[in-house]
Protein backbone atom coordinates (compact mmCIF):
# COMPACT_ATOMS: atom_id res chain seq x y z
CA UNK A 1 -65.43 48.16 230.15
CA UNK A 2 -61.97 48.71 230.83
CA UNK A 3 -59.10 50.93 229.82
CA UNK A 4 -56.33 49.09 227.60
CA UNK A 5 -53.60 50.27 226.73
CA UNK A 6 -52.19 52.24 223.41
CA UNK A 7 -49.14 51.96 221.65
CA UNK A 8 -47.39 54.98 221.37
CA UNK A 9 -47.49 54.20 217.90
CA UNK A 10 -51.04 54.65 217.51
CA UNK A 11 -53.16 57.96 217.46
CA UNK A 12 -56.72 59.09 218.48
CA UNK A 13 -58.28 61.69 216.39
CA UNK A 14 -61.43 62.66 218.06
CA UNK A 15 -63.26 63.95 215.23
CA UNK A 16 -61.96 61.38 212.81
CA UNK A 17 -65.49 59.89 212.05
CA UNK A 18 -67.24 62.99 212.62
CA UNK A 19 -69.08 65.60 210.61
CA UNK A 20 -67.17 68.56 210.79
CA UNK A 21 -68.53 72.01 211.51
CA UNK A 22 -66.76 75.23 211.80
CA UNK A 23 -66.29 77.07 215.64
CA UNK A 24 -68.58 79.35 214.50
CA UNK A 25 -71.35 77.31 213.48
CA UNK A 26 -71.77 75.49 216.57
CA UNK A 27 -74.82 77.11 217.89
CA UNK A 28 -76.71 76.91 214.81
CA UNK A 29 -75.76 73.58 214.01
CA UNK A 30 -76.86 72.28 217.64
CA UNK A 31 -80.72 74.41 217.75
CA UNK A 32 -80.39 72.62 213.84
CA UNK A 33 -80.07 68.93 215.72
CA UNK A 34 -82.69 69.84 218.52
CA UNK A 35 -85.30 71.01 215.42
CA UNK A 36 -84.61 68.24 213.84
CA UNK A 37 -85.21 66.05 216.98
CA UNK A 38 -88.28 67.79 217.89
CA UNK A 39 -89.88 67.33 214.23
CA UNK A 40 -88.92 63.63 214.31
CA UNK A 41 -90.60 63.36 217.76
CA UNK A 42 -93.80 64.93 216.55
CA UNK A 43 -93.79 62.14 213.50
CA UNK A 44 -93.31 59.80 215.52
CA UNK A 45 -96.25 60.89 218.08
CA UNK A 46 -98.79 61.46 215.43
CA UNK A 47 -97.78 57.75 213.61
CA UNK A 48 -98.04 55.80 217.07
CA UNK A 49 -101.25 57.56 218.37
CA UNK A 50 -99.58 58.72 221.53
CA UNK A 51 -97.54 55.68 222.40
CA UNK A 52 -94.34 56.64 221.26
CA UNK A 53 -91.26 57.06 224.04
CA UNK A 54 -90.67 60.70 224.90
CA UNK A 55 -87.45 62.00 224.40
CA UNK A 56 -86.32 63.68 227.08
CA UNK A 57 -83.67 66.28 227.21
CA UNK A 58 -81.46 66.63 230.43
CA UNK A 59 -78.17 68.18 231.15
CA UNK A 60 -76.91 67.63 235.07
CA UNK A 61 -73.37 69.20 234.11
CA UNK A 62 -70.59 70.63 231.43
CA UNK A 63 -68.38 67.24 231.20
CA UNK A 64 -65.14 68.17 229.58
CA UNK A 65 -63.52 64.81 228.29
CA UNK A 66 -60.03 65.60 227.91
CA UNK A 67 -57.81 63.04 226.16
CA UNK A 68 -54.34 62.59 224.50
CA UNK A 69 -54.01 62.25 220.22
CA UNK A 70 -51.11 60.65 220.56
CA UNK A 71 -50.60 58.66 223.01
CA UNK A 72 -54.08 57.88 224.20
CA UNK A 73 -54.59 56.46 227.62
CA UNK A 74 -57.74 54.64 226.18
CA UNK A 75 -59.16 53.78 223.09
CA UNK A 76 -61.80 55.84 220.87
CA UNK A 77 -64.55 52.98 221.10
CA UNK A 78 -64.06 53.11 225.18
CA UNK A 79 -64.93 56.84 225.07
CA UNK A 80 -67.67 56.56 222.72
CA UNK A 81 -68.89 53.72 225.39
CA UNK A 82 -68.13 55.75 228.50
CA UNK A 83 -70.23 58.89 226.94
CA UNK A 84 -72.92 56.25 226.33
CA UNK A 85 -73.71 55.16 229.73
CA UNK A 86 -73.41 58.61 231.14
CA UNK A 87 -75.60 59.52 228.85
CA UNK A 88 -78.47 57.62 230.85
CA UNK A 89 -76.97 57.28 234.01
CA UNK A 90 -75.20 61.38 233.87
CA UNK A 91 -76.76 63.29 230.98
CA UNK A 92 -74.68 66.58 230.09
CA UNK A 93 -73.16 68.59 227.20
CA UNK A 94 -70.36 66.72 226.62
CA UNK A 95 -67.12 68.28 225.22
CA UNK A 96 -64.39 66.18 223.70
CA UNK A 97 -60.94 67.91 223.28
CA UNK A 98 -58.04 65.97 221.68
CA UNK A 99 -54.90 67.56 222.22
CA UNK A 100 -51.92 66.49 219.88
CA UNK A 101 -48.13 67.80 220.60
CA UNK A 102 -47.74 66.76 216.86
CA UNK A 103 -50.49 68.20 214.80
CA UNK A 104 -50.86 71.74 213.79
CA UNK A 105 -50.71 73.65 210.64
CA UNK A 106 -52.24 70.94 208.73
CA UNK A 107 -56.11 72.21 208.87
CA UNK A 108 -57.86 74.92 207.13
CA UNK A 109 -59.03 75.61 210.08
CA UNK A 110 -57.15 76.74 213.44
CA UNK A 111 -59.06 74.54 215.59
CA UNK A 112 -61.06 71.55 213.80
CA UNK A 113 -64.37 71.15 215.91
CA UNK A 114 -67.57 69.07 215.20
CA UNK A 115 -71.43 68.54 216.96
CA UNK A 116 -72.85 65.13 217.25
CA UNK A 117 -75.67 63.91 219.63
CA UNK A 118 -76.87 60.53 220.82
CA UNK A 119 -80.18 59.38 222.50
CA UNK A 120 -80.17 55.91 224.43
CA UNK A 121 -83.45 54.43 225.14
CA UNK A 122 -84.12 53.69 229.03
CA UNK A 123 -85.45 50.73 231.09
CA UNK A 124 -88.30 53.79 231.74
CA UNK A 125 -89.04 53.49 227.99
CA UNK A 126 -87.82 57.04 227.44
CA UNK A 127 -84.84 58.68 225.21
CA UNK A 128 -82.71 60.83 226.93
CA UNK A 129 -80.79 62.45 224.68
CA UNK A 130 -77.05 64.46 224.92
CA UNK A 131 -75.06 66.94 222.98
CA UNK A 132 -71.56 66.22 222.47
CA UNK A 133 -69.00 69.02 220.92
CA UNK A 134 -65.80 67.56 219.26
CA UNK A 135 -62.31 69.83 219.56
CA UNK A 136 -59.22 68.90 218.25
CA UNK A 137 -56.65 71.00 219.89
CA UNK A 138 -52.87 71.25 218.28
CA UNK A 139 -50.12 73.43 220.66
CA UNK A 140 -50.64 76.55 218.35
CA UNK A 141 -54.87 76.36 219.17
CA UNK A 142 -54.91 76.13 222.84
CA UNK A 143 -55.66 79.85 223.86
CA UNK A 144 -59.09 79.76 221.37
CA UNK A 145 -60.36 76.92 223.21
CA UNK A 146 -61.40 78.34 226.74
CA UNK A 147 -63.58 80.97 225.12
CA UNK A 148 -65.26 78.82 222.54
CA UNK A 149 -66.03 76.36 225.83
CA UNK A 150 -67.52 79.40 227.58
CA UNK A 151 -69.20 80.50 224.81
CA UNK A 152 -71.10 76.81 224.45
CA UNK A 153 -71.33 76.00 227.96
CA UNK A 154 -75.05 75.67 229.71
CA UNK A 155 -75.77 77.74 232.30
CA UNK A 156 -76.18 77.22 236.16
CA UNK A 157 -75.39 73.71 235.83
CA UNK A 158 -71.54 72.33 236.82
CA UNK A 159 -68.70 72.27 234.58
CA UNK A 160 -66.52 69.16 235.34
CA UNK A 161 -63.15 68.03 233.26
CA UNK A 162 -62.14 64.84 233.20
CA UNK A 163 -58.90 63.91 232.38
CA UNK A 164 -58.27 60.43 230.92
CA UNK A 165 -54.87 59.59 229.93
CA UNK A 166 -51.44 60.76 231.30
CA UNK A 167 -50.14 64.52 231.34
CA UNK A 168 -46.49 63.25 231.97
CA UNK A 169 -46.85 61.69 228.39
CA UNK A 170 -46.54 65.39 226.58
CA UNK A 171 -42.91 65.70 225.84
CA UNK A 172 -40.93 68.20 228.80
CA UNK A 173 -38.82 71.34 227.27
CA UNK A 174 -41.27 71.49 224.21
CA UNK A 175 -43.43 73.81 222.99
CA UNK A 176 -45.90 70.89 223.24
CA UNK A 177 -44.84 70.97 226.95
CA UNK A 178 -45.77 74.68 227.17
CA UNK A 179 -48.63 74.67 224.98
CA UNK A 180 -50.30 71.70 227.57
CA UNK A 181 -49.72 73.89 230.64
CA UNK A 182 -52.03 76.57 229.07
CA UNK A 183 -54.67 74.85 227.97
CA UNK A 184 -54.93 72.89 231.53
CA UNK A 185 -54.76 76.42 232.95
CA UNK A 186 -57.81 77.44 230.30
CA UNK A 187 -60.14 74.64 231.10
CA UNK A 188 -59.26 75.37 234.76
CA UNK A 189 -60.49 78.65 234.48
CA UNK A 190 -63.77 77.23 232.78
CA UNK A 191 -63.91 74.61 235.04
CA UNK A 192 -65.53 73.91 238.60
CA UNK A 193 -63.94 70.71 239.39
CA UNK A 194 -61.27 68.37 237.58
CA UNK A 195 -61.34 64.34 237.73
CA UNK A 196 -58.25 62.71 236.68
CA UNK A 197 -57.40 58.55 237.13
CA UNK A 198 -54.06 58.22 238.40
CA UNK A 199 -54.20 55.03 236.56
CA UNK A 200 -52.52 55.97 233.54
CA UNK A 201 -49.58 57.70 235.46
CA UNK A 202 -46.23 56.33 234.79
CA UNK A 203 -44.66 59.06 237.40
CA UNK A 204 -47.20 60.11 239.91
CA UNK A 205 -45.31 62.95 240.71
CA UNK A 206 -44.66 64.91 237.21
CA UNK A 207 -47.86 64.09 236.19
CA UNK A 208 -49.90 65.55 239.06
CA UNK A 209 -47.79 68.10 239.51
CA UNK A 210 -48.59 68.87 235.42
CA UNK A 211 -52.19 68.79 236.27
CA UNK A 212 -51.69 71.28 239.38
CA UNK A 213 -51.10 74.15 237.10
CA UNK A 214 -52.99 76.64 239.84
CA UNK A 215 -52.50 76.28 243.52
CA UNK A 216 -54.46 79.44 244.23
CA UNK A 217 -57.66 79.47 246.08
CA UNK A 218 -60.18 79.82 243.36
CA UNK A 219 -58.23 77.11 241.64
CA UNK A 220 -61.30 73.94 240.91
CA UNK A 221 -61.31 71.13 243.39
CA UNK A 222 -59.55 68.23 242.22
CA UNK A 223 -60.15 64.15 242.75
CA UNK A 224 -57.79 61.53 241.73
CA UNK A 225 -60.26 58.64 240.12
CA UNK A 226 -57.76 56.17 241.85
CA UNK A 227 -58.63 57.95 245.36
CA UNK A 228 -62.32 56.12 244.91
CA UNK A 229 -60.87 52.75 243.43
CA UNK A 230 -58.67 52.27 246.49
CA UNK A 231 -61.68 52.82 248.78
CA UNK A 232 -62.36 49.54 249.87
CA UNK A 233 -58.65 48.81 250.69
CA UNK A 234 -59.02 52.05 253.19
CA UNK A 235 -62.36 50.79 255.07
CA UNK A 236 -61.28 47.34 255.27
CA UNK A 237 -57.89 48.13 256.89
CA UNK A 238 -59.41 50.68 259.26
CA UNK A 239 -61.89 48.66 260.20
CA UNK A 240 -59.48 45.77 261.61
CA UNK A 241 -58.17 48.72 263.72
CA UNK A 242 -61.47 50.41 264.38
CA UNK A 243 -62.45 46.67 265.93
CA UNK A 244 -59.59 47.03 268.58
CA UNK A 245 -60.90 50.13 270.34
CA UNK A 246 -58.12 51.97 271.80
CA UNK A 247 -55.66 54.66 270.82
CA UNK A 248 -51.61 53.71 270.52
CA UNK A 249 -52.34 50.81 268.83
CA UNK A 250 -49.82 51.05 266.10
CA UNK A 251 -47.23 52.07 268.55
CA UNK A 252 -45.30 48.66 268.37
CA UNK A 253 -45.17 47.97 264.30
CA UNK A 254 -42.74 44.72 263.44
CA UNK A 255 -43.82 44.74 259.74
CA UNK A 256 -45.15 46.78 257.25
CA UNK A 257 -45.24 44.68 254.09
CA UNK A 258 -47.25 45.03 250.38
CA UNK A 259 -47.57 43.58 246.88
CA UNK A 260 -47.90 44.92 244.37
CA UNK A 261 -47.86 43.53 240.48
CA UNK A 262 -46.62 46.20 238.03
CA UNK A 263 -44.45 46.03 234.72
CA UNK A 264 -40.79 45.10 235.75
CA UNK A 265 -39.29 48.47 233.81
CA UNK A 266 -41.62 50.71 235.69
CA UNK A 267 -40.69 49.06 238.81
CA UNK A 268 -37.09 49.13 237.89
CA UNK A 269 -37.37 53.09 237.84
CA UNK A 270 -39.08 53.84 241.29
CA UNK A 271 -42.65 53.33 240.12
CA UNK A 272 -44.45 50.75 242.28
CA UNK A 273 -47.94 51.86 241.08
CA UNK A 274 -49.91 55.20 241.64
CA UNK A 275 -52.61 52.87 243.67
CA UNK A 276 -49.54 52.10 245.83
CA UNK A 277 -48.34 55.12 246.16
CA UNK A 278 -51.90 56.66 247.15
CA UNK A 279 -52.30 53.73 249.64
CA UNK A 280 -49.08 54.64 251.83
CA UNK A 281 -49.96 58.01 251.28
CA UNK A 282 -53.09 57.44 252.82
CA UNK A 283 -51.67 55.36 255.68
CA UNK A 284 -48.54 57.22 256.68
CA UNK A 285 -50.66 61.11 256.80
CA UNK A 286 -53.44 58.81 259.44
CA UNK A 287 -50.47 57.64 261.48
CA UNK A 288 -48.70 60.91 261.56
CA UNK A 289 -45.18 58.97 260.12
CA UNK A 290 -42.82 60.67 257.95
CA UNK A 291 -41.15 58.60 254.97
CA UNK A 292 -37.28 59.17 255.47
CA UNK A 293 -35.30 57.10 253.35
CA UNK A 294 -35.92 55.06 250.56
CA UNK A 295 -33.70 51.81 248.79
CA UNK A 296 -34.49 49.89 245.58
CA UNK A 297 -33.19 46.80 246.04
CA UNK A 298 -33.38 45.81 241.93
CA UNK A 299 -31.99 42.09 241.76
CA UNK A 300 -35.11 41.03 244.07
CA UNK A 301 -37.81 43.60 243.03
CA UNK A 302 -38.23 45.08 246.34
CA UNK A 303 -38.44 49.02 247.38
CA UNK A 304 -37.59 49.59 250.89
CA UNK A 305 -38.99 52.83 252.88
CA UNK A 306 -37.93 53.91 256.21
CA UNK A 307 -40.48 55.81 257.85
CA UNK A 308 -40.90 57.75 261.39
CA UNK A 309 -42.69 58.98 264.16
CA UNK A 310 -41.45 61.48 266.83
CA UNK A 311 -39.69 58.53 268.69
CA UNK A 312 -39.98 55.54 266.81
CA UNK A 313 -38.42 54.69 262.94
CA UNK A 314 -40.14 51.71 261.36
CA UNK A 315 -39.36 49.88 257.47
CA UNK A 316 -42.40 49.07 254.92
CA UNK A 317 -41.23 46.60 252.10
CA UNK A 318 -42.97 46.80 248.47
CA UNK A 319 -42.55 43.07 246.61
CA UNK A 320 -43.35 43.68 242.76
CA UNK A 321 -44.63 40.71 241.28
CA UNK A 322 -43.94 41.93 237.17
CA UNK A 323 -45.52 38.33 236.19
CA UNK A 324 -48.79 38.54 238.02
CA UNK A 325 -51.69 39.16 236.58
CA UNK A 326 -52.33 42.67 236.22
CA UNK A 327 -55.55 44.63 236.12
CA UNK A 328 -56.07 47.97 234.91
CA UNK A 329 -55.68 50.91 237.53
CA UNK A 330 -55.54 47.96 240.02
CA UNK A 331 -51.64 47.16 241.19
CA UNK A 332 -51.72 46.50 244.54
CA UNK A 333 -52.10 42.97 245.73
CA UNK A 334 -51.55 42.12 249.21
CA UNK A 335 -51.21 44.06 252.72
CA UNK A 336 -49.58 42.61 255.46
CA UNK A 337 -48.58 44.22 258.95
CA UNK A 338 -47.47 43.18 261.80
CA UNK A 339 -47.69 44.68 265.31
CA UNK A 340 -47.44 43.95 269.30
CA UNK A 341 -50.78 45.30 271.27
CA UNK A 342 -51.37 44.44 274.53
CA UNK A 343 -48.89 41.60 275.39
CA UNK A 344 -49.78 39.99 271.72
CA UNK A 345 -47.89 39.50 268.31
CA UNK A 346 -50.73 40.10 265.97
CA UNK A 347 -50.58 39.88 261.87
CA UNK A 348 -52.40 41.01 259.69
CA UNK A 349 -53.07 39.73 255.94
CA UNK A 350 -55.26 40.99 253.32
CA UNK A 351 -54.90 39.28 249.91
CA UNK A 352 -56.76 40.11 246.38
CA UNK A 353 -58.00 37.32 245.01
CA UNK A 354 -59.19 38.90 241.46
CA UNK A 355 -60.34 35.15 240.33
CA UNK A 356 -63.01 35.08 242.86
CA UNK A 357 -62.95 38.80 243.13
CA UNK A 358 -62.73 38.94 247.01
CA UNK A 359 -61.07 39.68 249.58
CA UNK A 360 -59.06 37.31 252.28
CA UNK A 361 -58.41 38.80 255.29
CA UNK A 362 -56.46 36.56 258.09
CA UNK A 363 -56.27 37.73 261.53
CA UNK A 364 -53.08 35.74 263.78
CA UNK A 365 -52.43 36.54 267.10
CA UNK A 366 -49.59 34.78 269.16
CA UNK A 367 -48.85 34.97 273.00
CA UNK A 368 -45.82 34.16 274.73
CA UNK A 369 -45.51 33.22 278.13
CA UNK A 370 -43.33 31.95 281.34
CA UNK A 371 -45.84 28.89 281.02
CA UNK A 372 -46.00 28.64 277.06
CA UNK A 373 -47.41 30.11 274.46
CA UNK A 374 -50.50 29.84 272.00
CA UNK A 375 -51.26 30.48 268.71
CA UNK A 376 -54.84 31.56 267.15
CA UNK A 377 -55.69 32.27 263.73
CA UNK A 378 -58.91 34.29 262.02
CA UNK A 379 -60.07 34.53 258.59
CA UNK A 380 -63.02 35.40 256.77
CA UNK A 381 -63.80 36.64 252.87
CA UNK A 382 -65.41 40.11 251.84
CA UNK A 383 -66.50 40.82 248.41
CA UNK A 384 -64.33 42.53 246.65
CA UNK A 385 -64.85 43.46 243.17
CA UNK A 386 -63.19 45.40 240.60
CA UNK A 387 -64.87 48.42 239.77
CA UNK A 388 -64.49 49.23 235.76
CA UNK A 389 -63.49 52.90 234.89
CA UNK A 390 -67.69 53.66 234.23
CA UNK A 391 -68.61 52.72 237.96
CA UNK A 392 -65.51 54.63 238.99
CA UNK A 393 -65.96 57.73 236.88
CA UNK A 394 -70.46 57.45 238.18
CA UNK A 395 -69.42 57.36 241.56
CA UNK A 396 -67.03 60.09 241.46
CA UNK A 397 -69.41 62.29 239.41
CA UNK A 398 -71.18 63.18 242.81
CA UNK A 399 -71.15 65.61 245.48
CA UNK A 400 -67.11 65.34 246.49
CA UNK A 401 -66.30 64.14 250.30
CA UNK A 402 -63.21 63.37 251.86
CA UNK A 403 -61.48 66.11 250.12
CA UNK A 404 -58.74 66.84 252.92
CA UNK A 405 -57.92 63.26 253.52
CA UNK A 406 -57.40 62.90 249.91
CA UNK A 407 -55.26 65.93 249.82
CA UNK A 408 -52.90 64.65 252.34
CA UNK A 409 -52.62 61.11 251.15
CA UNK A 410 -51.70 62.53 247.74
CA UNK A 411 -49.02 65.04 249.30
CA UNK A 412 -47.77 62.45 251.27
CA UNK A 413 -47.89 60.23 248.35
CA UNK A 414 -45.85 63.17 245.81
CA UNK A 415 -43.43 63.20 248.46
CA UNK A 416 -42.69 59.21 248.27
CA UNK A 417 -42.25 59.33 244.55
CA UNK A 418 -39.83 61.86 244.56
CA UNK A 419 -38.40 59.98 247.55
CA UNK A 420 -38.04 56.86 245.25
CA UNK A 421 -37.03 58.31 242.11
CA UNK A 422 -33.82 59.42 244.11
CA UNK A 423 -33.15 56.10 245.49
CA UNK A 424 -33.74 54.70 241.84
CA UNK A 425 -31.36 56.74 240.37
């Protein structure tokens, strides 16, 4: 599966489709499904003299699926898929709010809500089944919906929201605008954790900083979906360092260069990617640099950072590609850096190749001497393939780690946004 992208033409009403049922009803209309359920299991058991797969009923968490009415970040058939396989794979009460900046006014009721329930059969031969609880929430709705959420949630089990689409896509100085900030707050405050993919950011900055409504202590952990995509850039990077064994390594940089492939307007306004963005976060908080200029060089599609140590100032080029092939939530392209270590001129590359979905990573090294010189080249291919927004959202679903070194990549990574969208103008 993957995420495709929505006209902002089109609209996603979640309980379009759906049997509505009042707030109040909830309850009774859920213990009416699970009756139901248990009477059709019996049936069944009596008609197939024991043989028939159990249904089992198992809820690992609260997953609040949070998505935009309208201006989706995905499509409605890619969340009814995505609830599917965590269904098996990450069995919860699931809770699907809408919210629209446009709607309001036009239901009989204040906040339009439905129940639904699926069971998937297993390899195992057994049903596991889910409860899913369908909100539609409109600007003048969004202080009913914490308590109905805490009045439905299960007990002693986590409550996770994940946030698919992009908060800098509610209109700023609106009521909309306002209306957003508290329900984010409300599911916060209902919420242990919050998942959002970066993905669907077109500013990194606004939109994180829309989704960081409470800085405070108690305020739920938070993970950036793109964080885990990006992982296999990180390891295989480090480990070409990790290989050289000593400390000062990156003290002679030549080049810093990457590519990325994003749309050519986005690019044009100081967006190079949120991937990109978390990348050099990533790399500039491990090497202690600061970023301390920035250029946008327009006519040849290249951004231009300056970046520092204590001693030592250093330039990393970003080359857009807008007519490469472009993946969704996957931008960046190539890596290539260049450094002196040791009396050597070493490069090196690391190139995507999403047609054989691997990586190539060439190693050069060059020496120059009184008596000559000599070249020697490295390469080798590691698997590299693109994760789809399922295998993201499963693997990011457990126990968090890394938390701090996320934090600081995306800090540093806030920082060079706001860095670029001066130099963009």
């Amino acid at each position: 599966m993957s995420a495709s992208s929505t006209s902002a033409h089109e609209s996603y009403d979640v309980i379009q489709g759906k049997t509505k049922v009042p707030p109040a009803k909830i309850v009774g209309e859920l213990e009416r499904i699970r009756r139901e359920a248990a009477a059709l299991d019996a049936e069944k058991e009596a008609l197939a003299s024991g043989e028939a797969a159990p249904r089992v009923r198992s809820t690992l968490s609260n997953l609040v699926l949070l998505v935009f009415e309208d201006e989706p970040g995905i499509g409605k058939s890619t969340v009814e898929d995505l609830i599917t396989e965590l269904c098996v794979a990450f069995p919860s009460r699931f809770f699907i709010a809408g919210f629209s900046q446009e709607r309001g006014g036009e239901s009989d009721s204040v906040l339009d809500t439905a129940v639904s329930s699926r069971c998937v059969l297993t390899n195992s031969g057994m049903h596991v089944c889910s409860e899913e609880v369908y909100v539609s929430v409109h600007p003048d709705s969004v202080d009913l919906v914490p308590n109905l959420l805490l009045s439905l949630l299960i007990p002693d089990v986590e409550t996770i929201l994940l946030v698919l689409g992009d908060p800098g896509a509610v209109a700023s100085d609106s009521h909309a605008a306002e209306a957003f900030t508290k329900l984010l707050a409300g599911l916060d405050s209902v919420s242990d954790r919050v998942e959002y993919d970066s993905a669907f950011f077109r500013d990194y900055a606004l939109s994180h900083t829309r989704l960081c409504v409470d800085g405070s202590e108690n305020s739920p952990a938070r993970r950036d979906l793109n964080w885990s995509r990006m992982s296999k850039w990180r390891s295989l990077l480090a480990e070409q360092f990790d290989s050289e064994g000593g400390e000062g390594i990156m003290d002679g940089v030549s080049s810093f260069r990457l590519s990325t492939s994003v749309a050519q307007d986005q690019f044009s306004l100081g967006r190079p990617g949120s991937d990109v963005l978390l990348f050099l976060g990533w790399c500039l908080s491990c090497l202690g640099w600061k970023a301390t200029g920035a250029k946008l060089h327009k006519d040849s599609n290249e951004l231009e950072l300056t970046v520092s140590d204590d001693s030592n100032e250093y330039t990393i080029v970003v080359v857009n590609d807008a007519h490469a092939e472009f993946s969704f939530g996957s931008a960046l392209d190539s890596v290539e850096l260049g450094w002196r270590w040791n009396g050597k001129d070493r490069l090196l590359k690391m190139h995507k190749d999403r047609a054989t979905a691997s990586m190539e990573i060439k190693n050069e090294t060059s020496t120059v001497s009184s008596s000559g010189g000599a070249h020697s080249e490295v390469s080798r291919r590691a698997p590299f393939p693109e994760q789809t927004l399922e295998q993201i959202i499963l693997s990011d679903l457990g126990p968090l780690d890394g938390a701090a070194e996320y934090l600081n990549a995306s800090e540093v990574a806030i920082s060079l946004r706001e860095l670029i969208a001066k130099a963009a103008g």
